[in-house]
Protein backbone atom coordinates (compact mmCIF):
# COMPACT_ATOMS: atom_id res chain seq x y z
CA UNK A 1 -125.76 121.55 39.52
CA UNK A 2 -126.76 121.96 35.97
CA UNK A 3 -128.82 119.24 34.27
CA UNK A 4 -126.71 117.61 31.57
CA UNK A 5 -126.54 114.63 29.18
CA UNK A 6 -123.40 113.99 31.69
CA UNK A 7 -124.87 113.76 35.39
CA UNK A 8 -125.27 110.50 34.95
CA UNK A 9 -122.20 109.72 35.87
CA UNK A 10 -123.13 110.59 39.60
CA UNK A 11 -124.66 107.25 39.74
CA UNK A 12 -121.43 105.93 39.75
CA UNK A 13 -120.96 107.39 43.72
CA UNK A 14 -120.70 105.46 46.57
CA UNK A 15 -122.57 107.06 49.50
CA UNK A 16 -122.49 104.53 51.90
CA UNK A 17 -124.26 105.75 55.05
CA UNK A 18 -123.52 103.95 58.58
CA UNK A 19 -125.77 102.50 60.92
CA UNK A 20 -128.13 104.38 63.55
CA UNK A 21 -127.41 104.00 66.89
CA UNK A 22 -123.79 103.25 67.08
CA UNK A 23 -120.81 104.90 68.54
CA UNK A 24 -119.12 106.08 65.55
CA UNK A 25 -115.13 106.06 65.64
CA UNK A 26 -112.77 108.12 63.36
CA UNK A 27 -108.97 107.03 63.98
CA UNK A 28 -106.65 108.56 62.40
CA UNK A 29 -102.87 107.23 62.09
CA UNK A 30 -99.54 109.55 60.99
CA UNK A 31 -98.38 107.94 57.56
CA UNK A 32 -94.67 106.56 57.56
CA UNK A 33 -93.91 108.74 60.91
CA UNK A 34 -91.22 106.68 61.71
CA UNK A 35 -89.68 108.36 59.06
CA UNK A 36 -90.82 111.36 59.75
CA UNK A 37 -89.48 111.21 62.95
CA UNK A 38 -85.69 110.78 61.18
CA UNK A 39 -85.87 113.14 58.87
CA UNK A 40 -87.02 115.89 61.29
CA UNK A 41 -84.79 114.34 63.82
CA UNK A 42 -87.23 114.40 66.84
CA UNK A 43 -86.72 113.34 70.40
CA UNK A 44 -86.83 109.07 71.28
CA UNK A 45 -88.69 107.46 72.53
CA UNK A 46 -90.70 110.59 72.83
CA UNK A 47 -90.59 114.15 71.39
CA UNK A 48 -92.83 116.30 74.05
CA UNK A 49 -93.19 118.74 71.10
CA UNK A 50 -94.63 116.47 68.57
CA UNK A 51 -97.17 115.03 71.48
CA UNK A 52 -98.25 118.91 71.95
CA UNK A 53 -98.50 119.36 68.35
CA UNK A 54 -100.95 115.93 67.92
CA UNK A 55 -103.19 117.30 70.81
CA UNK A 56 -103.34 121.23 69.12
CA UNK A 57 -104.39 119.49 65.99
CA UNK A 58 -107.11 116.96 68.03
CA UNK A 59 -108.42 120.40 69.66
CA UNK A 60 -108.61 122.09 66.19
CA UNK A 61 -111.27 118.96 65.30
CA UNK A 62 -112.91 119.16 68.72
CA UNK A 63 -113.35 123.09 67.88
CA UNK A 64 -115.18 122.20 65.12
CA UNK A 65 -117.08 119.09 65.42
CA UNK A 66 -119.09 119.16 67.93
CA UNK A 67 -120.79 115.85 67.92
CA UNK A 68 -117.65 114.44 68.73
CA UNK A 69 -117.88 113.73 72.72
CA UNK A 70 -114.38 112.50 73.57
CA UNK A 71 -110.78 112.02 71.49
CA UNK A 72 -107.83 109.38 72.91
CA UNK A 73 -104.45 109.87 71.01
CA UNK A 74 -100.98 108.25 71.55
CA UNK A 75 -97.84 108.09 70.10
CA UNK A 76 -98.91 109.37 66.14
CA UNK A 77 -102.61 108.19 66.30
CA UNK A 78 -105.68 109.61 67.47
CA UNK A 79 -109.13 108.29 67.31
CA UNK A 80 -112.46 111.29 67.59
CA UNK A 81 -115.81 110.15 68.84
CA UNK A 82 -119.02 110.98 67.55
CA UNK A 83 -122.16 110.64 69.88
CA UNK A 84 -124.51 107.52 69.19
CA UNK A 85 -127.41 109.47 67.57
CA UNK A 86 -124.95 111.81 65.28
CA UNK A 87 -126.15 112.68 61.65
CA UNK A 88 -123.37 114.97 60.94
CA UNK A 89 -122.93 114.80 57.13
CA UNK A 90 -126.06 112.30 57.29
CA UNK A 91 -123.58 109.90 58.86
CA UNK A 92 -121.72 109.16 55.31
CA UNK A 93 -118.88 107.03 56.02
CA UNK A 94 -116.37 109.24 53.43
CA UNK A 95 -117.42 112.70 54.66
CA UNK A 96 -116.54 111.90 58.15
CA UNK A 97 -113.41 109.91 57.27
CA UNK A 98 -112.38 112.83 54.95
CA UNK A 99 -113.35 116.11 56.65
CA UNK A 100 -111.39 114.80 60.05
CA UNK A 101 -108.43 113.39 58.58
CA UNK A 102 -107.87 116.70 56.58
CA UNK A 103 -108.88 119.26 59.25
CA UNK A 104 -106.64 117.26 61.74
CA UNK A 105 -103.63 117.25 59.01
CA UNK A 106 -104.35 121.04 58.09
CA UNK A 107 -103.79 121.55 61.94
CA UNK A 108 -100.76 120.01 62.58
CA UNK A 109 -99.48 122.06 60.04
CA UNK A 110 -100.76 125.03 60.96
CA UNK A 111 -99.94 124.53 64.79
CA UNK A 112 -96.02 123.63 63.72
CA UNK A 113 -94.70 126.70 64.43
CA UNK A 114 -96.01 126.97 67.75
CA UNK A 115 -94.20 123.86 68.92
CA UNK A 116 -91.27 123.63 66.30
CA UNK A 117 -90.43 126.99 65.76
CA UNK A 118 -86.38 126.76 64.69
CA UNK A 119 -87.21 123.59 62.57
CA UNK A 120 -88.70 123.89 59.30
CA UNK A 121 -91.18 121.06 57.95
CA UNK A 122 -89.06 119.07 55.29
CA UNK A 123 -91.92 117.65 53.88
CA UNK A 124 -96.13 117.61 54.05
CA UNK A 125 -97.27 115.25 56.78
CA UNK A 126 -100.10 112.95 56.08
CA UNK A 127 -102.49 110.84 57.72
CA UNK A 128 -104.62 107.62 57.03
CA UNK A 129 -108.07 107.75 58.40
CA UNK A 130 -110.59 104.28 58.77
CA UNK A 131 -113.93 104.29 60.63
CA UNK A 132 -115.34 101.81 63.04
CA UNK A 133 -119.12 101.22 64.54
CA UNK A 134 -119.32 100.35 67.82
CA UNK A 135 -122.66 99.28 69.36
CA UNK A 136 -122.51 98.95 72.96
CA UNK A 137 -121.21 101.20 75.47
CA UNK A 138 -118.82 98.62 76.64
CA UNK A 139 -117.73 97.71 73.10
CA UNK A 140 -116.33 101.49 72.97
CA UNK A 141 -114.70 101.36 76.42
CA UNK A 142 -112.99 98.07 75.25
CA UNK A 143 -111.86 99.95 72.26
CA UNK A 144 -110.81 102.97 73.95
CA UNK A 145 -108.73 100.81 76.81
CA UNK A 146 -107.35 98.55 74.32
CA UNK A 147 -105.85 101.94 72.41
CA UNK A 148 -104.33 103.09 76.24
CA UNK A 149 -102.93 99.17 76.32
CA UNK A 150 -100.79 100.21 73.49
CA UNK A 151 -99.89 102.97 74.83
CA UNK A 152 -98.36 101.78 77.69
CA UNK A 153 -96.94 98.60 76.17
CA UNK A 154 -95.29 100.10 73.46
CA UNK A 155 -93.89 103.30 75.08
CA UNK A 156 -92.65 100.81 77.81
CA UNK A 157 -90.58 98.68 75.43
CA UNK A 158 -89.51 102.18 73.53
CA UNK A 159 -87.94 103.94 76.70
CA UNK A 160 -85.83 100.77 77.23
CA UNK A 161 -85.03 100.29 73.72
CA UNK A 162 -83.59 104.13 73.42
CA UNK A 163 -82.30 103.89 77.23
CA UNK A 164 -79.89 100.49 75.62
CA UNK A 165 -79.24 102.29 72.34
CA UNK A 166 -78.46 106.16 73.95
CA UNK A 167 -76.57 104.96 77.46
CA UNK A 168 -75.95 101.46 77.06
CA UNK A 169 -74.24 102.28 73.58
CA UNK A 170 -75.70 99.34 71.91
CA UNK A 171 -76.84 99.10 68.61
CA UNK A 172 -80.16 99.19 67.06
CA UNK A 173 -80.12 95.74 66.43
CA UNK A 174 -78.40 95.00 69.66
CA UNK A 175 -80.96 96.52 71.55
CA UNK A 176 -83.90 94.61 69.57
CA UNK A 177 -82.35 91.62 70.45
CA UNK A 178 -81.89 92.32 74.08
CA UNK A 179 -85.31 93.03 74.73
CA UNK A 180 -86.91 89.71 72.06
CA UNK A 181 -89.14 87.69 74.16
CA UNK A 182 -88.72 90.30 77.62
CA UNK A 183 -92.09 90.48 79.72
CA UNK A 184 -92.78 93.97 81.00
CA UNK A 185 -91.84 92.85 84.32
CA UNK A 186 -87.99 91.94 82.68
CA UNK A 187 -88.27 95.98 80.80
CA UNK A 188 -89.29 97.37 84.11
CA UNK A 189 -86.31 95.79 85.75
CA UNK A 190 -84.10 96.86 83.25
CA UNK A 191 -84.82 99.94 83.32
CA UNK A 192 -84.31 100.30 87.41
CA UNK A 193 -81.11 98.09 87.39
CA UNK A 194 -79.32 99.55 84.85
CA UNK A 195 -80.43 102.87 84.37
CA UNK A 196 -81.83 103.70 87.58
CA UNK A 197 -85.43 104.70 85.94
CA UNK A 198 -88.71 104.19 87.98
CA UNK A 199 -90.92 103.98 85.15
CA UNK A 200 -94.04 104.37 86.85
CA UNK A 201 -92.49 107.61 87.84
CA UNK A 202 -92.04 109.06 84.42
CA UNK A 203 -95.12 111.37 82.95
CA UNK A 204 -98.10 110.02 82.30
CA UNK A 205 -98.68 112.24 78.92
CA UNK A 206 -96.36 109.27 77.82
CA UNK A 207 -97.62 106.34 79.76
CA UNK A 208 -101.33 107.38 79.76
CA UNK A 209 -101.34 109.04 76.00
CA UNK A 210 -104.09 112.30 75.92
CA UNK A 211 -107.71 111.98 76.25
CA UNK A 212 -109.64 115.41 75.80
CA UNK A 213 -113.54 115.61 75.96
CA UNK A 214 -116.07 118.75 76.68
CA UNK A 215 -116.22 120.48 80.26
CA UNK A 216 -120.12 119.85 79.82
CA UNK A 217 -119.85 116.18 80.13
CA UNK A 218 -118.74 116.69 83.31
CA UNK A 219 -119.94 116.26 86.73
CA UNK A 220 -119.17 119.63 88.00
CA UNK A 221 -118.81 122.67 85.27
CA UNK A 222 -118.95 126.31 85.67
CA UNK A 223 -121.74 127.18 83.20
CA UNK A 224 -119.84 130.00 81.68
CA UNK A 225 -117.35 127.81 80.27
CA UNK A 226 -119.36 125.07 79.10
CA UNK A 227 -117.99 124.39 75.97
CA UNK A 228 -114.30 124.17 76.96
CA UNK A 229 -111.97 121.59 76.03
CA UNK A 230 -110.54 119.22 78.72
CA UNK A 231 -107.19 117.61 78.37
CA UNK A 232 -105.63 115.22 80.91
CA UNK A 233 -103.58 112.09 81.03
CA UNK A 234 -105.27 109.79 82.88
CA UNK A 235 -106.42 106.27 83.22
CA UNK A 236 -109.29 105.77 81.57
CA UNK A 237 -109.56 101.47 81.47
CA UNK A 238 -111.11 101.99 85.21
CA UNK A 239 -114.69 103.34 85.98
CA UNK A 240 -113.65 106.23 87.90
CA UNK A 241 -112.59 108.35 84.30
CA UNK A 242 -116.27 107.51 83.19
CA UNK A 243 -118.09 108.32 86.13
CA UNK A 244 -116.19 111.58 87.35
CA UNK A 245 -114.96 113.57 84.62
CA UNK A 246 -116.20 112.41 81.49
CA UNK A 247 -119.92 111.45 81.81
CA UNK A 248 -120.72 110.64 78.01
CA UNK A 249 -122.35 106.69 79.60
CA UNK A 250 -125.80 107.14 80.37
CA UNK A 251 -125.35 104.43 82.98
CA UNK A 252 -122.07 106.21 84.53
C-alpha cells in the first residue's frame, strides 16, 4: 500500500483478535428463510433438497478450511469448527466471520442447480454469521448437543404442525393453537393417533440434522483417503459419536 497523507485513516480499523486456546465457533443462520421458503415454495416441514443443498455448501467450507475439525447444521443453520490452537487469518474475529459466511453463501448458490434444477432462484440468499469461544471440551459438546436439541424439538413440533395443516385441513392458526402448551410426549401421540406416524421412525437427516467432520479424525481410516469428508446423521449428545467416529477430544 502506498504511503500517503491518507493511511491514517487505517487506524480507524477494528482488528479484534480472539483468544488462544479456545474452540472457536462460526454459526451461520439463513436470513428471513421462512420467507424464502414461500417464495420458492419448498417442501414442509422439510424440503430434502434444500437440506442437500445446506450440506454441499458446508462441504464447499470444509474443502477449504481446513482447520475446521467438525460442522453440525439443521434446519437453515450451520455452525463450522475451528481446532483449539487455529491461527487461520491470525484468529481475527471479522476474517473468519466473513470469509465463511460468504464462501458458504457463494456455495449454496453455486450448488442450486444440482438440487433445484427446474426452479430458478427468485432472489440472492443470504446469511448472518456470529462467532463464539468456547474453552473447555465439554463447553463445545454442550454447545454442539444443545444445537441437535433444537433440532429435534423443533422438527418434532413442525411435522405435527404441517401433518394438522396438510391432512387435518386446519388452519395455520388452528394448528398453532392445537399444539400451545403440548409436551413432546402429547406431539408424539398425535402424530400416531391421528396420522398413524411413528416419529422415531422417520429419517434421522431430519431428526438428527447433519454433522460432517474429516475421515482422519477417525478411529479407523484408509490412509489413501485421509482427507475425505464424512457425513452422517447421527446422535452426537452421547459419548459413543466422540469416541468412535469423530476423535477431535484428546480425552475420547
Amino acid at each position: 500500500m502506498a504511503n500517503s497523507k491518507y493511511e491514517y485513516v487505517r487506524k480507524y480499523e477494528s482488528d479484534v483478535e480472539l483468544l488462544p486456546n479456545c474452540w472457536i465457533v462460526v454459526r451461520l443462520d439463513g436470513r428471513s428463510f421462512h420467507h424464502f421458503a414461500s417464495v420458492h415454495v419448498l417442501n414442509k416441514p422439510n424440503d430434502l433438497r434444500l437440506i442437500n443443498l445446506m450440506n454441499a455448501a458446508a462441504e464447499t467450507v470444509l474443502g477449504s478450511f481446513h482447520d475446521i475439525v467438525v460442522a453440525y447444521g439443521q434446519s437453515d443453520e450451520f455452525s463450522f469448527v475451528f481446532k483449539k490452537e487455529t491461527n487461520l487469518f491470525r484468529r481475527r474475529s471479522s476474517k473468519l466471520i466473513s470469509n465463511v459466511c460468504s464462501l458458504f453463501t457463494s456455495g449454496f448458490v453455486f450448488h442450486w442447480r444440482d438440487y433445484f434444477a427446474s426452479l430458478d432462484l427468485q432472489y440472492p440468499p443470504s446469511f448472518d454469521s456470529r462467532v463464539i469461544l468456547y474453552p473447555t471440551d465439554k463447553n463445545l459438546r454442550d454447545y454442539l448437543s444443545w444445537r441437535q436439541v433444537d433440532c429435534h424439538v423443533n422438527n418434532l413440533y413442525n411435522t405435527c404442525f404441517w401433518a394438522l395443516v396438510k391432512q387435518s385441513n386446519l388452519t395455520e392458526l388452528e394448528a398453532e393453537l392445537r399444539l400451545k402448551g403440548t409436551l413432546s410426549a402429547d406431539k408424539h401421540e398425535i402424530l400416531f393417533s391421528t396420522f398413524n406416524i411413528n416419529y422415531n421412525s422417520l429419517s434421522e437427516i431430519y431428526r438428527k440434522g447433519t454433522v460432517l467432520f474429516r475421515s482422519d479424525h477417525c478411529e479407523k481410516v484408509d490412509n489413501t483417503n485421509s482427507k475425505k469428508i464424512l457425513q452422517l446423521h447421527c446422535d452426537i449428545i452421547k459419548d459413543e459419536f466422540w469416541m468412535i467416529s469423530c476423535k477431535i477430544f484428546p480425552n475420547s
